[in-house]
C-alpha atoms as a PDB file:
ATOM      1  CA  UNK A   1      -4.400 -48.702 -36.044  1.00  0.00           C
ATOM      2  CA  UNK A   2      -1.095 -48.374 -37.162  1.00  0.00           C
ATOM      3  CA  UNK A   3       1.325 -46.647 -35.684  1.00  0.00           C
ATOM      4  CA  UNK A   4       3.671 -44.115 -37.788  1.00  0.00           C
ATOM      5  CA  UNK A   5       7.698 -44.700 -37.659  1.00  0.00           C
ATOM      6  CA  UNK A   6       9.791 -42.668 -35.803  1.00  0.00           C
ATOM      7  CA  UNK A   7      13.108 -41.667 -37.370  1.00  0.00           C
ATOM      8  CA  UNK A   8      15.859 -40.550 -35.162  1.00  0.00           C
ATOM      9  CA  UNK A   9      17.919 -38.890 -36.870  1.00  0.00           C
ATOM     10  CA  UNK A  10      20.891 -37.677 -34.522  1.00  0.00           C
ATOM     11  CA  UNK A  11      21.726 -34.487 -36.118  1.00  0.00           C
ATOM     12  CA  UNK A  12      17.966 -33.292 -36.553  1.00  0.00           C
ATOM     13  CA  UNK A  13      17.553 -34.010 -32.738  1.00  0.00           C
ATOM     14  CA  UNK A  14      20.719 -31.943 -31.448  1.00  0.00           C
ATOM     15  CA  UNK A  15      19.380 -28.820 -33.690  1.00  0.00           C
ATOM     16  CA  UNK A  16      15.905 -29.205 -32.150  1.00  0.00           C
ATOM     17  CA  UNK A  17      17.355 -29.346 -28.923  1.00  0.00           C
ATOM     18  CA  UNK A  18      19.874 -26.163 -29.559  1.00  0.00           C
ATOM     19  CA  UNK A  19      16.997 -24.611 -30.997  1.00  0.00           C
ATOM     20  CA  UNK A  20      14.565 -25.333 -27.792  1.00  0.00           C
ATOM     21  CA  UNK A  21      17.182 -24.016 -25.377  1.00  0.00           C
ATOM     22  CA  UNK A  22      17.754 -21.221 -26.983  1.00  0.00           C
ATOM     23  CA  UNK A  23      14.213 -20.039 -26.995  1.00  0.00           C
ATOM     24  CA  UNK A  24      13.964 -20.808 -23.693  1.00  0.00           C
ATOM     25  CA  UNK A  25      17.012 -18.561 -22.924  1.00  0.00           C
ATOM     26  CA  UNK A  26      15.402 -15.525 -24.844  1.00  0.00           C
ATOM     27  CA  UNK A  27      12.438 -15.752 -22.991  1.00  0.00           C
ATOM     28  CA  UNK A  28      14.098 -16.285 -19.243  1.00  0.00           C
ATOM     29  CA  UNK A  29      11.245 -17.638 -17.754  1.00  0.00           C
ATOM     30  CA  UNK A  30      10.042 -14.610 -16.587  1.00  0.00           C
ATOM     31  CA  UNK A  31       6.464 -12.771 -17.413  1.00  0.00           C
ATOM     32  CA  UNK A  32       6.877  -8.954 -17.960  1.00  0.00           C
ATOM     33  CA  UNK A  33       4.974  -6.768 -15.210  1.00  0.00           C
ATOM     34  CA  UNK A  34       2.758  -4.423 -17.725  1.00  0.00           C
ATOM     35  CA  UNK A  35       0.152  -3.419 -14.774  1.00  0.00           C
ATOM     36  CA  UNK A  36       1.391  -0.392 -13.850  1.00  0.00           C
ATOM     37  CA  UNK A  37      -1.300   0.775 -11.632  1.00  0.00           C
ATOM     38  CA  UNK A  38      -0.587  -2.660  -9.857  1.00  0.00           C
ATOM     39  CA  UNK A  39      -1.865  -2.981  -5.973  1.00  0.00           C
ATOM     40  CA  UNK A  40       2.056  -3.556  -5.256  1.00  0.00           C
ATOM     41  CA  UNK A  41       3.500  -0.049  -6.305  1.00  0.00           C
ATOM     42  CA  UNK A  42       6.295   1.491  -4.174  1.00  0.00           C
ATOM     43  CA  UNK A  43       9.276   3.572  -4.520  1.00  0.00           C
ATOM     44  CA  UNK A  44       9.219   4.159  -1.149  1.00  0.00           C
ATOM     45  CA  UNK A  45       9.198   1.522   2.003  1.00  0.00           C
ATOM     46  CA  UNK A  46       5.256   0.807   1.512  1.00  0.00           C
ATOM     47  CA  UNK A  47       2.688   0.786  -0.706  1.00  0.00           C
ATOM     48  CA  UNK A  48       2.220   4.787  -2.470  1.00  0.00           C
ATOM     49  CA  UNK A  49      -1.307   4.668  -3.194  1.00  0.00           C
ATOM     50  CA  UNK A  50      -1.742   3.622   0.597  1.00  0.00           C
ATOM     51  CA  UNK A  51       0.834   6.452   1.573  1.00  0.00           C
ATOM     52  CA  UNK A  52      -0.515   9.060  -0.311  1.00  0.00           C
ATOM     53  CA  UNK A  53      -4.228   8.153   1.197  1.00  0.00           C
ATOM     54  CA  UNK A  54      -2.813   8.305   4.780  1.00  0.00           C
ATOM     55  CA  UNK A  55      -1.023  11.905   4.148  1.00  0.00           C
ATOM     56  CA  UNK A  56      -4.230  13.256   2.250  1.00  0.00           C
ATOM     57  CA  UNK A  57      -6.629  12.160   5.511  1.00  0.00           C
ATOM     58  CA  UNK A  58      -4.333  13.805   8.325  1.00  0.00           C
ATOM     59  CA  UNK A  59      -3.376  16.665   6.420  1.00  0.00           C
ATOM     60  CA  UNK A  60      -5.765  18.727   8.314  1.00  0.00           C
ATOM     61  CA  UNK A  61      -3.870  18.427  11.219  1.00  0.00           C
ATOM     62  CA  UNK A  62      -0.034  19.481  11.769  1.00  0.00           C
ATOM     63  CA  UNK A  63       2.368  16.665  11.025  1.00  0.00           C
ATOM     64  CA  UNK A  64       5.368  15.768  13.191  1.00  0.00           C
ATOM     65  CA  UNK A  65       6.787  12.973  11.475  1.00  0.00           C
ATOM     66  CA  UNK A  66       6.624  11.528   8.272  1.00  0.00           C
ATOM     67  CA  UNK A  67       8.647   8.865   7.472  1.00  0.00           C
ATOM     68  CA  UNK A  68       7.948   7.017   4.125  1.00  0.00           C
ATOM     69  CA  UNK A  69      10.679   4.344   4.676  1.00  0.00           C
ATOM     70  CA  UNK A  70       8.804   3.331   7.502  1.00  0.00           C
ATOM     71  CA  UNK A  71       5.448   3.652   6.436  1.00  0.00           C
ATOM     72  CA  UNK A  72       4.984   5.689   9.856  1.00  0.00           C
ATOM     73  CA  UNK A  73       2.765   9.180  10.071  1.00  0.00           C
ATOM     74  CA  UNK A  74       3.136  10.941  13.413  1.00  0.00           C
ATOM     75  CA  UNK A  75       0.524  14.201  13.353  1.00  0.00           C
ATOM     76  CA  UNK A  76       0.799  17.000  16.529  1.00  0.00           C
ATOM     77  CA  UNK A  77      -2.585  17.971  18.851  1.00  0.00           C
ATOM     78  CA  UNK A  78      -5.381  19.346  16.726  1.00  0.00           C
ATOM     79  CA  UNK A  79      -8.127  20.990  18.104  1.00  0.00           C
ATOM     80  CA  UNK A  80     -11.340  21.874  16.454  1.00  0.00           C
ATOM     81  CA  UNK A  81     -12.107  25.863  16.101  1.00  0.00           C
ATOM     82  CA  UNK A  82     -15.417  24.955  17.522  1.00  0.00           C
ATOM     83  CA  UNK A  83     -14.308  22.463  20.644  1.00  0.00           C
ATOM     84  CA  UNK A  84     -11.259  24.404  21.401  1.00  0.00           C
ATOM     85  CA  UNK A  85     -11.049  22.092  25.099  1.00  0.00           C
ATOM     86  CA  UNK A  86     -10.543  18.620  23.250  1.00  0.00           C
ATOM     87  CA  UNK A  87      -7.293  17.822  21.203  1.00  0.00           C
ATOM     88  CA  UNK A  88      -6.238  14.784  19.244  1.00  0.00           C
ATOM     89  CA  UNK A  89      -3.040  13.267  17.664  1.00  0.00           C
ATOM     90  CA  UNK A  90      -2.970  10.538  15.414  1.00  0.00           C
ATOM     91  CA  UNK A  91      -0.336   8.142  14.498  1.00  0.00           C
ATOM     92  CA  UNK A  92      -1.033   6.165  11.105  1.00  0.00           C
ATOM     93  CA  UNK A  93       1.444   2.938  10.046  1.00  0.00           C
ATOM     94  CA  UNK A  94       1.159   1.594   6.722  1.00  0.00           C
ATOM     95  CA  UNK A  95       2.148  -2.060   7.215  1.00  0.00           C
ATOM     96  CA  UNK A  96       2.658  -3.533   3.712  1.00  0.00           C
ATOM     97  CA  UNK A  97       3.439  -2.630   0.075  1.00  0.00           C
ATOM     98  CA  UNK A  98       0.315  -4.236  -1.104  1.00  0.00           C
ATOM     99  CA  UNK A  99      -2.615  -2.197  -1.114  1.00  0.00           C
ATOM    100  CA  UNK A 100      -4.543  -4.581   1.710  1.00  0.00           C
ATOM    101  CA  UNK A 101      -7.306  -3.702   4.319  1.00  0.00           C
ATOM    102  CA  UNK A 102      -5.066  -5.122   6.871  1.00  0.00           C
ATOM    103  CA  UNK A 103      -1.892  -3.085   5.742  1.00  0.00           C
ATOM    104  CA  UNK A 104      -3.046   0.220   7.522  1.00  0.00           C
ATOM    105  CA  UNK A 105      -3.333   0.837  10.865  1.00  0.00           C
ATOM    106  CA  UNK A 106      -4.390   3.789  12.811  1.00  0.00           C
ATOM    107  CA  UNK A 107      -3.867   4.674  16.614  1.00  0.00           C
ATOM    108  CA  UNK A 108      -5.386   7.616  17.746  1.00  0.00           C
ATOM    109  CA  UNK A 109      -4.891   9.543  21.533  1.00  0.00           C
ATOM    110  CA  UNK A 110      -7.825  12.394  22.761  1.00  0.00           C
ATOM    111  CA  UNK A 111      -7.294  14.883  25.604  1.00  0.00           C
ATOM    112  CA  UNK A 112      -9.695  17.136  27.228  1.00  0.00           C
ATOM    113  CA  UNK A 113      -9.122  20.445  29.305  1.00  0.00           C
ATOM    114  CA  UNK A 114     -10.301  20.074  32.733  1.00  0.00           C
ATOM    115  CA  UNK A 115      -9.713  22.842  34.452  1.00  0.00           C
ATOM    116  CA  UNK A 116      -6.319  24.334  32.744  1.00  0.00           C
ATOM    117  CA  UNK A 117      -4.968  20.400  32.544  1.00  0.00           C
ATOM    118  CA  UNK A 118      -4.816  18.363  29.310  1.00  0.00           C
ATOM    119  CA  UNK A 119      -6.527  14.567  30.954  1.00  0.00           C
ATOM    120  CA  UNK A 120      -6.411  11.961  28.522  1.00  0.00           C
ATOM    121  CA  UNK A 121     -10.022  10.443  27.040  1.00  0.00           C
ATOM    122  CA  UNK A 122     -10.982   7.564  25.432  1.00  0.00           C
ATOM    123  CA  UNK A 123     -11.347   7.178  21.556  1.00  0.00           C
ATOM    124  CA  UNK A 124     -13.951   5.742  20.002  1.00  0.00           C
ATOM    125  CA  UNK A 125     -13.219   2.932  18.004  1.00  0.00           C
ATOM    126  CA  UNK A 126     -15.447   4.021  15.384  1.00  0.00           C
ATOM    127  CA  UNK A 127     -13.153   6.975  15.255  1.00  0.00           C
ATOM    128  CA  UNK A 128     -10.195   5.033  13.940  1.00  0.00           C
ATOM    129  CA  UNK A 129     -11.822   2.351  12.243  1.00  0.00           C
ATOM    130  CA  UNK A 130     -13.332   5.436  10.037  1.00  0.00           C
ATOM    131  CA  UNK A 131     -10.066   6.969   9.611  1.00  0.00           C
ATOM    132  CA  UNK A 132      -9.070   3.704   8.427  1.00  0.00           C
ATOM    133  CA  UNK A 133     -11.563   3.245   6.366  1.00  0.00           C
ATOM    134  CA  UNK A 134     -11.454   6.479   4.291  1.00  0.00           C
ATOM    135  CA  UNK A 135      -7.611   5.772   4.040  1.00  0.00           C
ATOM    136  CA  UNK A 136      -8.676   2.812   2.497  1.00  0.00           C
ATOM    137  CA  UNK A 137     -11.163   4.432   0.044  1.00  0.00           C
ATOM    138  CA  UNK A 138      -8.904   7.274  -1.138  1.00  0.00           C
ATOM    139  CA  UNK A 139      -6.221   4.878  -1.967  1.00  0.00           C
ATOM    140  CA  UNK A 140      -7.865   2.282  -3.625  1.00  0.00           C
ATOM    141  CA  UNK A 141      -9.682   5.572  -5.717  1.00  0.00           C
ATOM    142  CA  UNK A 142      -5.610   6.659  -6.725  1.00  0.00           C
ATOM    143  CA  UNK A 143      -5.334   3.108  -7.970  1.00  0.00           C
ATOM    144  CA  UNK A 144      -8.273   3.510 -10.008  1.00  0.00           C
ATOM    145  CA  UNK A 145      -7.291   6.618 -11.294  1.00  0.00           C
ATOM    146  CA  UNK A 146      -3.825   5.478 -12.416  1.00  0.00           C
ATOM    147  CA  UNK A 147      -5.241   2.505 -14.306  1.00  0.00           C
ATOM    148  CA  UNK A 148      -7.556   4.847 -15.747  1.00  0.00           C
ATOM    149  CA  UNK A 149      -4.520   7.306 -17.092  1.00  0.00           C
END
């Protein structure tokens, strides 16, 4: 088989050239972000889905701190109406701006009333690994709902 010739042609190969660069320079090599119900959303320090998740699942008892920069969520004592002698605080720390399992983290600290005195108690670990778990679940449900929208 034969092979066809090749002309070079010296101007035709400088326009080609100009005219390859240039593209390239429209396009800059980057690919546009269009998801914007992406797993990586923040305008704060960490992820908002995750964020808005931890708020919505301590709300129920009073907050102390809430810093958003930090990803940190500091709530007072609760007690139950029912068990008025046992009292918990939470602390949840969102970790990461992508929506992860691993990028929430809840601590949790339970007191009892023993005769007038607050004594500390053990948590489950079911306890927190629920709490992180529905944290989990109501974020990655505001994720659905934004790509939904």
């Amino acid at each position: 088989m034969r092979m066809p010739k090749t002309y070079h042609r010296p101007a035709a190969i400088a326009a080609l050239a100009a005219a390859t660069i240039g593209l390239a320079a429209c396009g800059g090599g980057e690919r546009p972000q269009a998801d914007l119900a992406a797993s990586q959303v923040s305008t704060i320090g960490v992820n908002s889905y995750l964020w808005r998740a931890a708020l919505d699942t301590v709300s129920f008892a009073p907050l102390l701190q809430a810093d958003s920069a930090g990803g940190v969520i500091v709530t007072d004592w609760y007690s139950r109406a029912d068990n008025p002698n046992e009292r918990v605080k939470m602390t949840v720390t969102v970790l990461d701006r992508d929506l992860r399992a691993d990028a929430v983290r809840v601590s949790a600290s339970r007191q009892v009333n023993q005769g007038g005195q607050w004594a500390d108690a053990p948590v489950q670990a079911a306890t927190v690994q629920k709490l992180e778990d529905i944290i989990l679940t109501k974020a990655r449900q505001l994720r659905r709902e934004a790509i939904a929208s």
